[in-house]
N, C-alpha and C. Protein backbone atom coordinates (compact mmCIF):
# COMPACT_ATOMS: atom_id res chain seq x y z
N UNK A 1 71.95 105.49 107.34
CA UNK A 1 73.28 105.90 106.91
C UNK A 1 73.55 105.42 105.48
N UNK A 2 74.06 106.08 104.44
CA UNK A 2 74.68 105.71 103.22
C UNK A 2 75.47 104.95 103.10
N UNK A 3 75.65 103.54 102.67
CA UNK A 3 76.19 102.58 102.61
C UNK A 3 77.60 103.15 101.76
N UNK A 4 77.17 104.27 100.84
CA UNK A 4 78.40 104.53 99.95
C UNK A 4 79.83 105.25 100.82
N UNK A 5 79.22 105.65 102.09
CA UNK A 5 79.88 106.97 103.34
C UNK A 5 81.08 106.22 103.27
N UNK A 6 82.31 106.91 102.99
CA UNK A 6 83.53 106.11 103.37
C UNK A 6 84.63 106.80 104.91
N UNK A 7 84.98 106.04 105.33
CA UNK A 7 85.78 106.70 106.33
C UNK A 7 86.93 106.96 106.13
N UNK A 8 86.94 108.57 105.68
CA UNK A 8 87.89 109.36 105.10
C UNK A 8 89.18 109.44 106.02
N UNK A 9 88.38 109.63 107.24
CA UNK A 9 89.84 109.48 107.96
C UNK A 9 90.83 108.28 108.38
N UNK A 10 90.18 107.56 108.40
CA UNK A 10 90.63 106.03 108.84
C UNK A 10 91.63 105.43 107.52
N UNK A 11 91.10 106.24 106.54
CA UNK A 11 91.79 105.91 105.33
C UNK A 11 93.12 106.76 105.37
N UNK A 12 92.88 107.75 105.41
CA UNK A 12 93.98 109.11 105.72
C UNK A 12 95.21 108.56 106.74
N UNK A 13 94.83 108.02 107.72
CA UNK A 13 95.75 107.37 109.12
C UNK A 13 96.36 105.79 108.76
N UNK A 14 95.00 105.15 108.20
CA UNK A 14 95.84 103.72 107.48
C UNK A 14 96.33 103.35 106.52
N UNK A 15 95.58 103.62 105.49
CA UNK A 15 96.17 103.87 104.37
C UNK A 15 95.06 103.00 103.63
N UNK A 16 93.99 102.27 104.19
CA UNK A 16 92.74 101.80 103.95
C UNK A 16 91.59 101.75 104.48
N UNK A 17 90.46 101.40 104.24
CA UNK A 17 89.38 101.23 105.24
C UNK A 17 88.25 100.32 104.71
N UNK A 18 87.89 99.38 105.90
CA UNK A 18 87.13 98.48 105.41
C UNK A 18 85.64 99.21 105.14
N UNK A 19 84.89 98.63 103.82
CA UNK A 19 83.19 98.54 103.95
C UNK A 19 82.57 97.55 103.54
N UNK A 20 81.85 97.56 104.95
CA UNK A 20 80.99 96.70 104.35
C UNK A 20 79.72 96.75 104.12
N UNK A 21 79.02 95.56 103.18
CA UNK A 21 77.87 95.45 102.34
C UNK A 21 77.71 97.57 101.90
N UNK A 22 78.81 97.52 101.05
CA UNK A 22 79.03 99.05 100.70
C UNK A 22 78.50 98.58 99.16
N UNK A 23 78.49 97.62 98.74
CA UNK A 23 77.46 97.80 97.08
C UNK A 23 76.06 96.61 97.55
N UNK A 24 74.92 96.86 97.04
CA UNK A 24 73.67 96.09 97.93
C UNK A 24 73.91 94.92 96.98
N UNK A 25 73.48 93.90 97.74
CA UNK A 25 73.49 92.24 97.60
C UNK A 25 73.38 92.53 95.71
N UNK A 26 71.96 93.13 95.40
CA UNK A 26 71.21 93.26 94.09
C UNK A 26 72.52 93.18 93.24
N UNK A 27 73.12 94.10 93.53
CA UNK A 27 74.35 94.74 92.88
C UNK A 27 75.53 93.67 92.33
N UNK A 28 75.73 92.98 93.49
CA UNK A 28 76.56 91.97 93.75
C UNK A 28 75.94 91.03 92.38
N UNK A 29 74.64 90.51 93.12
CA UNK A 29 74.55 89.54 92.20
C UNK A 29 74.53 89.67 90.67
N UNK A 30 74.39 90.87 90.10
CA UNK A 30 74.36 91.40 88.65
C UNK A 30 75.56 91.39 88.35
N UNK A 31 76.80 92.26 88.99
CA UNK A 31 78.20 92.30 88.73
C UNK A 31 78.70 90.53 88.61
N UNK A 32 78.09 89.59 89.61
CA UNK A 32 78.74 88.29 89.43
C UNK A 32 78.47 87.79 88.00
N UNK A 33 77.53 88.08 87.24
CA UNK A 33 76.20 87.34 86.22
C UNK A 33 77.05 88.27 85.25
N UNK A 34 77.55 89.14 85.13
CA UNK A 34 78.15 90.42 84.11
C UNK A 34 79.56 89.46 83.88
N UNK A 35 80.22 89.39 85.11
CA UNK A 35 81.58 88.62 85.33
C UNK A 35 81.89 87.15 84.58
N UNK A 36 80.68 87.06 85.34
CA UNK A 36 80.62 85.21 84.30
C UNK A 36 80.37 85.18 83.00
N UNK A 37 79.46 86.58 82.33
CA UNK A 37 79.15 86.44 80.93
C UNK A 37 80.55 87.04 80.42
N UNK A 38 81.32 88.11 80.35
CA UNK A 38 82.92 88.51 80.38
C UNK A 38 83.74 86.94 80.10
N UNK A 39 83.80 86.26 81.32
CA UNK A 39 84.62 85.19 81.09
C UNK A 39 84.29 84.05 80.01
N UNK A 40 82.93 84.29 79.53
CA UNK A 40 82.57 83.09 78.26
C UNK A 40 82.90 81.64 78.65
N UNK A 41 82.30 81.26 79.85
CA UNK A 41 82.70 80.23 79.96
C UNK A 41 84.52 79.50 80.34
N UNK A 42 85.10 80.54 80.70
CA UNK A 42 86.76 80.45 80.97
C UNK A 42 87.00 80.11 82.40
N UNK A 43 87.41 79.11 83.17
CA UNK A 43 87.57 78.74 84.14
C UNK A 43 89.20 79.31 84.91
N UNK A 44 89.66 80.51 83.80
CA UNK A 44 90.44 80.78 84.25
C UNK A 44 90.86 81.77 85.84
N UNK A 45 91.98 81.63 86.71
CA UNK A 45 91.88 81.97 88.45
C UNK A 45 91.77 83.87 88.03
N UNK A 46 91.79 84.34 86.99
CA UNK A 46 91.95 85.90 86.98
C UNK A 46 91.44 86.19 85.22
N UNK A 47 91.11 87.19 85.48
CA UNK A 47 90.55 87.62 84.60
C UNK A 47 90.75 89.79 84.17
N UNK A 48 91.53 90.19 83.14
CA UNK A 48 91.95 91.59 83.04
C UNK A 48 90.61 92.16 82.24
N UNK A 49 91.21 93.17 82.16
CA UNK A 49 90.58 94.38 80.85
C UNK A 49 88.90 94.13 81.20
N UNK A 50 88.29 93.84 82.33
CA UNK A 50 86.85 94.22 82.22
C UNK A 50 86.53 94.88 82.13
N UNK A 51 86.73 96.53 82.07
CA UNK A 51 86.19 97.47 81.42
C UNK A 51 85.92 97.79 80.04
N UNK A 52 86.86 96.87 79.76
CA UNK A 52 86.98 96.95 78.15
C UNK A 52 85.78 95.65 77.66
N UNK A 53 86.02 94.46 78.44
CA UNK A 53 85.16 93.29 77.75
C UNK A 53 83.91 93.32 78.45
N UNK A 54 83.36 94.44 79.23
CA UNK A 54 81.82 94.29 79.91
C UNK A 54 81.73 95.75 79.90
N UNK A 55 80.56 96.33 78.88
CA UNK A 55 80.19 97.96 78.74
C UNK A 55 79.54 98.57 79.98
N UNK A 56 79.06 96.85 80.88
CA UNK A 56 77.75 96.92 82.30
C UNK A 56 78.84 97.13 83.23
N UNK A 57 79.81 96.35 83.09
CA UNK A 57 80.99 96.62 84.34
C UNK A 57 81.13 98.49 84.37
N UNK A 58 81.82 98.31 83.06
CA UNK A 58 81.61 99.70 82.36
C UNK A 58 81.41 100.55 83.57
N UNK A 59 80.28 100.59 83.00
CA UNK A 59 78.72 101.67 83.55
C UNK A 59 78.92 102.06 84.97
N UNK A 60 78.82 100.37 85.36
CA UNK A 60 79.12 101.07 87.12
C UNK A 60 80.16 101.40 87.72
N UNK A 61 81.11 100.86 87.01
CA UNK A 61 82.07 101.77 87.41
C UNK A 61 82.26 103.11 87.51
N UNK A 62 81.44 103.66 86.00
CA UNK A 62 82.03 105.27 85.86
C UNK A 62 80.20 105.74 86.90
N UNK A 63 79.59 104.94 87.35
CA UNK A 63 78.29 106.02 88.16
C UNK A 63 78.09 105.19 89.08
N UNK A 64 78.21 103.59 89.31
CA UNK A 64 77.48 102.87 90.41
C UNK A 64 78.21 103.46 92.05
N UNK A 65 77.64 102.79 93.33
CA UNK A 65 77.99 102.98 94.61
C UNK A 65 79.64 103.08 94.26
N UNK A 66 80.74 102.57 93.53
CA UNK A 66 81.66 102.07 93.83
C UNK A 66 82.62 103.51 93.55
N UNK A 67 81.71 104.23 92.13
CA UNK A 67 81.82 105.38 92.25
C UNK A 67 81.95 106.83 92.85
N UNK A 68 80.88 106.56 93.47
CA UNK A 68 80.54 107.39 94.43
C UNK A 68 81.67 107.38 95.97
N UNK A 69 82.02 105.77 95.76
CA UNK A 69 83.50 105.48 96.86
C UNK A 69 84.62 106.18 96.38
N UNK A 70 85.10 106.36 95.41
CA UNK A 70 86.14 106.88 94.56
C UNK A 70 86.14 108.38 94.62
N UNK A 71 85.05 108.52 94.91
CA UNK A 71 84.76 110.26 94.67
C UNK A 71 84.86 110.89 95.97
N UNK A 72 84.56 110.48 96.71
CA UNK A 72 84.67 110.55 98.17
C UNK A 72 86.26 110.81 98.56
N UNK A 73 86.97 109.36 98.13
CA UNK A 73 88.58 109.80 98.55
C UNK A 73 89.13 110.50 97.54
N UNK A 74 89.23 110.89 96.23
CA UNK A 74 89.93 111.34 95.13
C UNK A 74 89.38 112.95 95.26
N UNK A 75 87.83 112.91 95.09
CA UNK A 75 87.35 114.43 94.62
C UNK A 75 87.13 114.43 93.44
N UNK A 76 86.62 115.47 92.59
CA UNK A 76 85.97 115.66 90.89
C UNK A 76 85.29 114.43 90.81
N UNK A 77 85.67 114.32 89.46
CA UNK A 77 84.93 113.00 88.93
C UNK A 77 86.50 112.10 88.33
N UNK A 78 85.92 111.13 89.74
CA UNK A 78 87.13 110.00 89.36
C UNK A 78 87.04 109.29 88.04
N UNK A 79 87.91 108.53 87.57
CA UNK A 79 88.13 107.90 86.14
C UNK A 79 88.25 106.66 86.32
N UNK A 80 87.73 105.10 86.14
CA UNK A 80 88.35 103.73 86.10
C UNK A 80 88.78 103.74 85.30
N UNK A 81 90.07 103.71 85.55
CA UNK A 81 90.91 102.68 84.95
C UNK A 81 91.57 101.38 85.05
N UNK A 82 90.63 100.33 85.73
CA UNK A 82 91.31 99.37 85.45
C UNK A 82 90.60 98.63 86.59
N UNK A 83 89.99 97.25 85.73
CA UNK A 83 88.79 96.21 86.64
C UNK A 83 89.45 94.87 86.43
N UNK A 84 89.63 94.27 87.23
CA UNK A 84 90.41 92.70 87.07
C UNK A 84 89.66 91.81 88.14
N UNK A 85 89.33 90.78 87.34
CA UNK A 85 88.72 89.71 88.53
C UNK A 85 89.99 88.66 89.16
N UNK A 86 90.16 88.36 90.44
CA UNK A 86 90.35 87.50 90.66
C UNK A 86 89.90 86.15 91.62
N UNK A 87 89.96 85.18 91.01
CA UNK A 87 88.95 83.89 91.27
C UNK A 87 89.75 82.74 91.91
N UNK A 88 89.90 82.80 92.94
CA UNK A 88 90.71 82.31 94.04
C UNK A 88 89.98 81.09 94.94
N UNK A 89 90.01 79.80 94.35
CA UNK A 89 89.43 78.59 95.02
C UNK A 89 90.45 77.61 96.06
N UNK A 90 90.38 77.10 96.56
CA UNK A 90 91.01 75.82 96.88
C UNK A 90 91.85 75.45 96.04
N UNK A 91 91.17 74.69 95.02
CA UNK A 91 92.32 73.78 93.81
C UNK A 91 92.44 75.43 92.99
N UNK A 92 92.69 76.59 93.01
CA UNK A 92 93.17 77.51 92.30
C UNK A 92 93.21 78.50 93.16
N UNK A 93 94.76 78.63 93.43
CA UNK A 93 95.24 79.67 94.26
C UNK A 93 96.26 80.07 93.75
N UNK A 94 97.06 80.88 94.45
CA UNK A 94 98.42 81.39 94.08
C UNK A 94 98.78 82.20 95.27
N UNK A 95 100.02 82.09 95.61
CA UNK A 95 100.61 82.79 96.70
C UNK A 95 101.51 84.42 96.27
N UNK A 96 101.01 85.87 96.81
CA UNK A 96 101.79 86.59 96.44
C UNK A 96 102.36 87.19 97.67
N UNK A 97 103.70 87.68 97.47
CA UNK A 97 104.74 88.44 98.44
C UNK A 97 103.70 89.31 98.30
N UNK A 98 104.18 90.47 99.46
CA UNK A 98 103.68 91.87 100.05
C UNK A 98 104.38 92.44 99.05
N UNK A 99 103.71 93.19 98.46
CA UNK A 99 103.88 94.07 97.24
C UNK A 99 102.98 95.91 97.29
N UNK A 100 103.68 96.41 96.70
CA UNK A 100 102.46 97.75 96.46
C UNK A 100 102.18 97.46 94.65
N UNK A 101 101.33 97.79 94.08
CA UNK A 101 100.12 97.55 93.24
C UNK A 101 101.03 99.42 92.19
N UNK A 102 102.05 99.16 92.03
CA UNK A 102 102.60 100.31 91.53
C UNK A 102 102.73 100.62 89.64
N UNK A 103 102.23 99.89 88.80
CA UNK A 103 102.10 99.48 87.38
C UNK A 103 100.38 100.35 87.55
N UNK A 104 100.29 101.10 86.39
CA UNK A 104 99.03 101.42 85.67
C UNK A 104 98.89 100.83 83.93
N UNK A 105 97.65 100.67 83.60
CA UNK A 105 97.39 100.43 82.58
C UNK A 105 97.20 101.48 81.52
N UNK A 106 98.28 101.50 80.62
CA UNK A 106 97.72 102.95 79.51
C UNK A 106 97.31 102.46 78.18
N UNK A 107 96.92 103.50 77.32
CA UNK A 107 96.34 102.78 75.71
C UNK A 107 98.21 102.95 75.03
N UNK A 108 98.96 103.14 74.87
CA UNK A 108 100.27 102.75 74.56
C UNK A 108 101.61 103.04 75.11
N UNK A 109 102.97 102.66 74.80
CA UNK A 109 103.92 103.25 75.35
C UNK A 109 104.40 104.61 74.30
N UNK A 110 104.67 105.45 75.71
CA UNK A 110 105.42 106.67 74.77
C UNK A 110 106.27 107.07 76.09
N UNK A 111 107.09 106.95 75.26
CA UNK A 111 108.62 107.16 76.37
C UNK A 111 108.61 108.91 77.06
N UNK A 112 108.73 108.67 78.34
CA UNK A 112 108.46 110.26 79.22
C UNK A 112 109.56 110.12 80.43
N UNK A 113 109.70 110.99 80.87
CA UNK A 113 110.57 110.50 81.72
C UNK A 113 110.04 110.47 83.21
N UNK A 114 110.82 109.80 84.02
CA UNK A 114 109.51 109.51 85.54
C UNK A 114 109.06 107.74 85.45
N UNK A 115 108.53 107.87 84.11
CA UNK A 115 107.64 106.76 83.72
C UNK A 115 108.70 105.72 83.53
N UNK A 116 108.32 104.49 83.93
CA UNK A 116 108.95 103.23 83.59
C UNK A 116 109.40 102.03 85.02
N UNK A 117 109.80 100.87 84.98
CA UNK A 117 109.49 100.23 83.93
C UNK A 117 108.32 100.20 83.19
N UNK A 118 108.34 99.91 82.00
CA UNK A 118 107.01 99.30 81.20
C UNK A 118 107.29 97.59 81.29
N UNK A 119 105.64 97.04 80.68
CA UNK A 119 105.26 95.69 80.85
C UNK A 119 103.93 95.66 80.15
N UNK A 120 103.83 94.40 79.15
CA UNK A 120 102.58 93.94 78.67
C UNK A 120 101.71 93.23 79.84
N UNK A 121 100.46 93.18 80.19
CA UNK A 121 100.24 92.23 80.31
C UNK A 121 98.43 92.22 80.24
N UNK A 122 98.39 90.93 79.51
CA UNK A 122 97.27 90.12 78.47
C UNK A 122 96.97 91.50 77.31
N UNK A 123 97.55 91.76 76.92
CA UNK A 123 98.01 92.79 75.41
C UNK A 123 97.62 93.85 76.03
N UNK A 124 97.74 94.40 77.72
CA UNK A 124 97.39 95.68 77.57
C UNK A 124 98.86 96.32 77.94
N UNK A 125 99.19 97.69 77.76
CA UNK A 125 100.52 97.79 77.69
C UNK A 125 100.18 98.67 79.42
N UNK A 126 101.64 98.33 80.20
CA UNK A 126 101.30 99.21 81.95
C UNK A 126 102.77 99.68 82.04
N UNK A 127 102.90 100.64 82.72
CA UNK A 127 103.92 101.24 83.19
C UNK A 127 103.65 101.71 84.81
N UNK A 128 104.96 102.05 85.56
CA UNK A 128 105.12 102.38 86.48
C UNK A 128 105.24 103.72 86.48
N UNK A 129 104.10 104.67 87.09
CA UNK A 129 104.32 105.89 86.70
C UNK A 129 104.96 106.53 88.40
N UNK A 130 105.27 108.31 87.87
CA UNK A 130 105.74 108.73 88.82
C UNK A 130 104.74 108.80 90.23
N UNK A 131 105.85 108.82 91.30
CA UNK A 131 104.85 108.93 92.99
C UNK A 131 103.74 109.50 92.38
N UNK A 132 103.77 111.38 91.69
CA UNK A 132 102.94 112.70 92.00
C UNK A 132 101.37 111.29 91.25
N UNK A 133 101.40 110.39 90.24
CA UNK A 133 100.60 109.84 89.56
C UNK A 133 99.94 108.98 90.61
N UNK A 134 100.79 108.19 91.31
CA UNK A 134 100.77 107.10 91.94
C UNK A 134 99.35 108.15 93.48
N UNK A 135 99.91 108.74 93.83
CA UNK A 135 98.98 109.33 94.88
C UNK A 135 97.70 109.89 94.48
N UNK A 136 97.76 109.73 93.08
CA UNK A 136 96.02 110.37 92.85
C UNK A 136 94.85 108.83 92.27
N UNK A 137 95.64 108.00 92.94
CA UNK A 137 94.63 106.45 92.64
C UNK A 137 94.46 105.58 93.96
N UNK A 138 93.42 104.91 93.95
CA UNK A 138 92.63 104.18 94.54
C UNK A 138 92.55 102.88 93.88
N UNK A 139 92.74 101.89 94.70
CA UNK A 139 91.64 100.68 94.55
C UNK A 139 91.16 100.12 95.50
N UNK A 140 89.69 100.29 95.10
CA UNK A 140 88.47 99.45 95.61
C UNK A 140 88.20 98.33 95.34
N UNK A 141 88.36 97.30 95.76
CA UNK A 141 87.89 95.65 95.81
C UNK A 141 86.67 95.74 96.17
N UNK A 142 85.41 94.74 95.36
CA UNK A 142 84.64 94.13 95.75
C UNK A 142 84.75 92.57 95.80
N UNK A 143 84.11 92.16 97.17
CA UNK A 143 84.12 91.05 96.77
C UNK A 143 82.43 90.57 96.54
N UNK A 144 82.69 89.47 95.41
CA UNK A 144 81.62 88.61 95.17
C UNK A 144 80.82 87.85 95.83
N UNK A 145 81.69 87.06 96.56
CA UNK A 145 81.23 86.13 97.81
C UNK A 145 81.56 86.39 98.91
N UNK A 146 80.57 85.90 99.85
CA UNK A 146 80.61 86.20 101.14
C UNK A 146 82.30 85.70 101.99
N UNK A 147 82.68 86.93 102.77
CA UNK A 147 84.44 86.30 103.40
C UNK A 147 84.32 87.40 104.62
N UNK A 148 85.57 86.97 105.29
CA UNK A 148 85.46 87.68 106.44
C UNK A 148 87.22 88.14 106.66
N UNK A 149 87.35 88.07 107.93
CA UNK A 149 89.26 88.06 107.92
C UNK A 149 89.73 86.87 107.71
N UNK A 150 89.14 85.83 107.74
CA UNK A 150 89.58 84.86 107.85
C UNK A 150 89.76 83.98 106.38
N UNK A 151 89.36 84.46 105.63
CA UNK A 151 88.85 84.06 104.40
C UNK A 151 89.33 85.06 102.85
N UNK A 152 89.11 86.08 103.46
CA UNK A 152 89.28 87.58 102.53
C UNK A 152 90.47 87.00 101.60
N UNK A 153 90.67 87.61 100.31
CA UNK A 153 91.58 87.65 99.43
C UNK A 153 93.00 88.59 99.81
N UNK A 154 92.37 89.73 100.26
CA UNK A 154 93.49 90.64 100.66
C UNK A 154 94.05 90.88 102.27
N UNK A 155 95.06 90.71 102.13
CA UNK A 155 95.90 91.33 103.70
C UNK A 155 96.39 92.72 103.10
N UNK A 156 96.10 93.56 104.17
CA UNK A 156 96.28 94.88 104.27
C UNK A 156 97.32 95.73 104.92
N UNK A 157 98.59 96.01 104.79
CA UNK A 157 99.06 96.30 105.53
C UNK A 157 99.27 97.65 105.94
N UNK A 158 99.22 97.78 107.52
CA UNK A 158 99.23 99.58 107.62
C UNK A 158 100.48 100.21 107.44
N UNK A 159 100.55 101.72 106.97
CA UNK A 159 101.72 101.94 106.40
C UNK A 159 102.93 101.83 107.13
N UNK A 160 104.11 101.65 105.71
CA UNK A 160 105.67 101.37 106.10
C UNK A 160 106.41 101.80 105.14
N UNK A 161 106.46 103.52 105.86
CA UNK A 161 106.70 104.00 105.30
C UNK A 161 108.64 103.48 104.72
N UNK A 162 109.35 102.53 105.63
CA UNK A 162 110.60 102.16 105.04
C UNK A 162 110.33 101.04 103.81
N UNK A 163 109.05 101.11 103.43
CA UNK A 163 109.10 99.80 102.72
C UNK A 163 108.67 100.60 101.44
N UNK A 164 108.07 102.12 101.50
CA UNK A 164 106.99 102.68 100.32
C UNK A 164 107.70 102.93 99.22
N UNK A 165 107.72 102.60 97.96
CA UNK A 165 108.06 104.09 97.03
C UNK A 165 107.12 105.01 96.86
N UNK A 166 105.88 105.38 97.67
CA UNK A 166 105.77 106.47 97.51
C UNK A 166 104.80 106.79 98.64
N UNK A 167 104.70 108.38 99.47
CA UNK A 167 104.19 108.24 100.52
C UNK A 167 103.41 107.80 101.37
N UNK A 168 104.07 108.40 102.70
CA UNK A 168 102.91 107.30 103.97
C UNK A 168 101.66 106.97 103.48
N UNK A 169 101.49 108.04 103.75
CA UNK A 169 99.64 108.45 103.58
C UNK A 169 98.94 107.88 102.29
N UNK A 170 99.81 107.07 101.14
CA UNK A 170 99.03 106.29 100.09
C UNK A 170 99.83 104.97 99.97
N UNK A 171 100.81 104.42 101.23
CA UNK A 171 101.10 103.33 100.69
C UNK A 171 101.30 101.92 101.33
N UNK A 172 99.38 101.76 101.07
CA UNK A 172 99.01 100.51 101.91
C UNK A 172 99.59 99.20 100.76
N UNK A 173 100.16 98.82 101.45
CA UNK A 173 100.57 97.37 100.63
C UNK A 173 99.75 96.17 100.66
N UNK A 174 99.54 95.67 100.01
CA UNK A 174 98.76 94.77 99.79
C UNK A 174 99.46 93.39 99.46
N UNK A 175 98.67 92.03 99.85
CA UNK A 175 99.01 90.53 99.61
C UNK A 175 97.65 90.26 99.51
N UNK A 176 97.86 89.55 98.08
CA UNK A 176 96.39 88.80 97.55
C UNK A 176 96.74 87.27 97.63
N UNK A 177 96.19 86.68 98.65
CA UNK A 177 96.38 84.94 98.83
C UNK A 177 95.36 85.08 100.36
N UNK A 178 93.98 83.56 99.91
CA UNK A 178 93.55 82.83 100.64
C UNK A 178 92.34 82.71 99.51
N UNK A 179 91.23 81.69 100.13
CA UNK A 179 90.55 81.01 99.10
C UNK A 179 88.88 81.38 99.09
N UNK A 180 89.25 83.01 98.92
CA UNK A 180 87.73 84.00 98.95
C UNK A 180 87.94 83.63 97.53
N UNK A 181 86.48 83.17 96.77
CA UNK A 181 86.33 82.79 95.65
C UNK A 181 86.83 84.10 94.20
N UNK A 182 85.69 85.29 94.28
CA UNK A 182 86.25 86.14 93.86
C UNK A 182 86.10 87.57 93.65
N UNK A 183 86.58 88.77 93.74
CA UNK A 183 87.07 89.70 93.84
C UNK A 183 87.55 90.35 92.40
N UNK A 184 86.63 91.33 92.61
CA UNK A 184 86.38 92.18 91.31
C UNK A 184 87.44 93.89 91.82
N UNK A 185 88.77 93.62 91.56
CA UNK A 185 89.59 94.95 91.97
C UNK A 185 89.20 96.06 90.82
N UNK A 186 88.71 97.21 91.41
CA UNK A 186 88.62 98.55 90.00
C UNK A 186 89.47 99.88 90.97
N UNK A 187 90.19 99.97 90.29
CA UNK A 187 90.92 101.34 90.16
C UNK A 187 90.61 101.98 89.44
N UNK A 188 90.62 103.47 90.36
CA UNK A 188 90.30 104.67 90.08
C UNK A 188 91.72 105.72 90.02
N UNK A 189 91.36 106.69 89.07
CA UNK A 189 92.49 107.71 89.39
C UNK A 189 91.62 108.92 88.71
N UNK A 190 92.11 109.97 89.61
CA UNK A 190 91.79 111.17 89.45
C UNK A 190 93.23 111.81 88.97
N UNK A 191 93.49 112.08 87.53
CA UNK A 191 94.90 112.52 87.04
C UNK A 191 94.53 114.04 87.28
N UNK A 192 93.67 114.78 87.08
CA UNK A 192 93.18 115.86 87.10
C UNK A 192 93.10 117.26 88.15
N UNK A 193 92.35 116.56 89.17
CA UNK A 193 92.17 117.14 90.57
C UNK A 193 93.20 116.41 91.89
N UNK A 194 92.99 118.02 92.33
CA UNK A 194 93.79 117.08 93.64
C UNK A 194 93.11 116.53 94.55
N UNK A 195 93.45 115.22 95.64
CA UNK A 195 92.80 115.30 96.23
C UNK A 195 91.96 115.51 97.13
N UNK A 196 90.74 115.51 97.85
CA UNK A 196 90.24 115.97 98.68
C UNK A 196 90.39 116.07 100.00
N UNK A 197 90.14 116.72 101.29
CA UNK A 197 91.30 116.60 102.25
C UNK A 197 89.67 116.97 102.99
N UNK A 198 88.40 115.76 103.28
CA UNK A 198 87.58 115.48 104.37
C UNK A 198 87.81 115.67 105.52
């Protein structure tokens, strides 16, 4: 079976779906070695803009397995936009509320309407774009190190829909807190195509 195979429907009904060993160990260990050269030695708990500061992150993003995940739920040829590590130890944690992940990263502000709030953050400029935007993206987490439920960075929650701004069917909420070391989040969006209906 293809490790890349995602379960389209399970995603469709929850609003996520777990995989696992869905990028091979090899993979893992290169993306960690890419991650650490990115951070230059920075012991900092998170880390933005890796697409921008690793051309290798880059790469696999726009063709590796993780790709091929993106393409699966979106359709065409999905787009990353947007790779962030976070490095979550013991003595470096942070606790977040249940939130939806509703801010994208663009190359500047230009006032539209739909769009907003806007927000810097680490000099890249993000806005909150409209639902129709919001339903054509994905994010895929990898994690680095080995975790389980018990351990994992993310709690998942299945949809609510009284809690969404924007529909059932895309709005798994997410809480990032426990002490899985770290987790390489890349979002995808397909602005282009609609999506695919497996």
């Amino acid at each position: 079976m293809d490790r890349t195979q995602v379960n389209c429907l399970e995603f469709e009904t929850a609003g996520f779906t777990v995989m696992k060993s869905a990028v091979a160990s090899e993979q893992i260990d290169q993306l960690t070695v890419l991650v650490e050269s990115a951070r230059g030695g920075k012991t900092a708990a998170g880390l933005r803009n890796l697409l921008v500061r690793s051309p290798e992150i880059r790469s696999f993003a726009q063709s590796g397995s993780i790709f091929k995940m993106a393409q699966q739920l979106l359709g065409g040829k999905p787009i990353p936009v947007r790779a962030i590590l976070f490095d979550k130890t013991p003595a470096s944690n942070w606790y977040v509320t249940w939130h939806q992940d509703l801010s994208i990263p663009v190359k500047e502000r230009f006032e539209c309407e739909g769009y907003g709030p806007w927000s810097v953050k680490d000099d890249v400029v993000h806005v909150q774009p409209p639902a129709a935007i919001l339903e054509k993206i994905v994010s895929l987490p990898i994690h680095l190190d080995p975790c389980s439920e018990k351990n994992g960075p993310i709690m998942i929650a299945r949809f609510q829909t009284e809690l969404s701004n924007i529909p059932r069917k895309y709005n798994g909420s997410k809480l990032h807190g426990s002490f899985k070391r770290q987790n390489l989040n890349s979002m995808f969006s397909q602005l282009n195509k609609k999506r695919s209906r497996n």
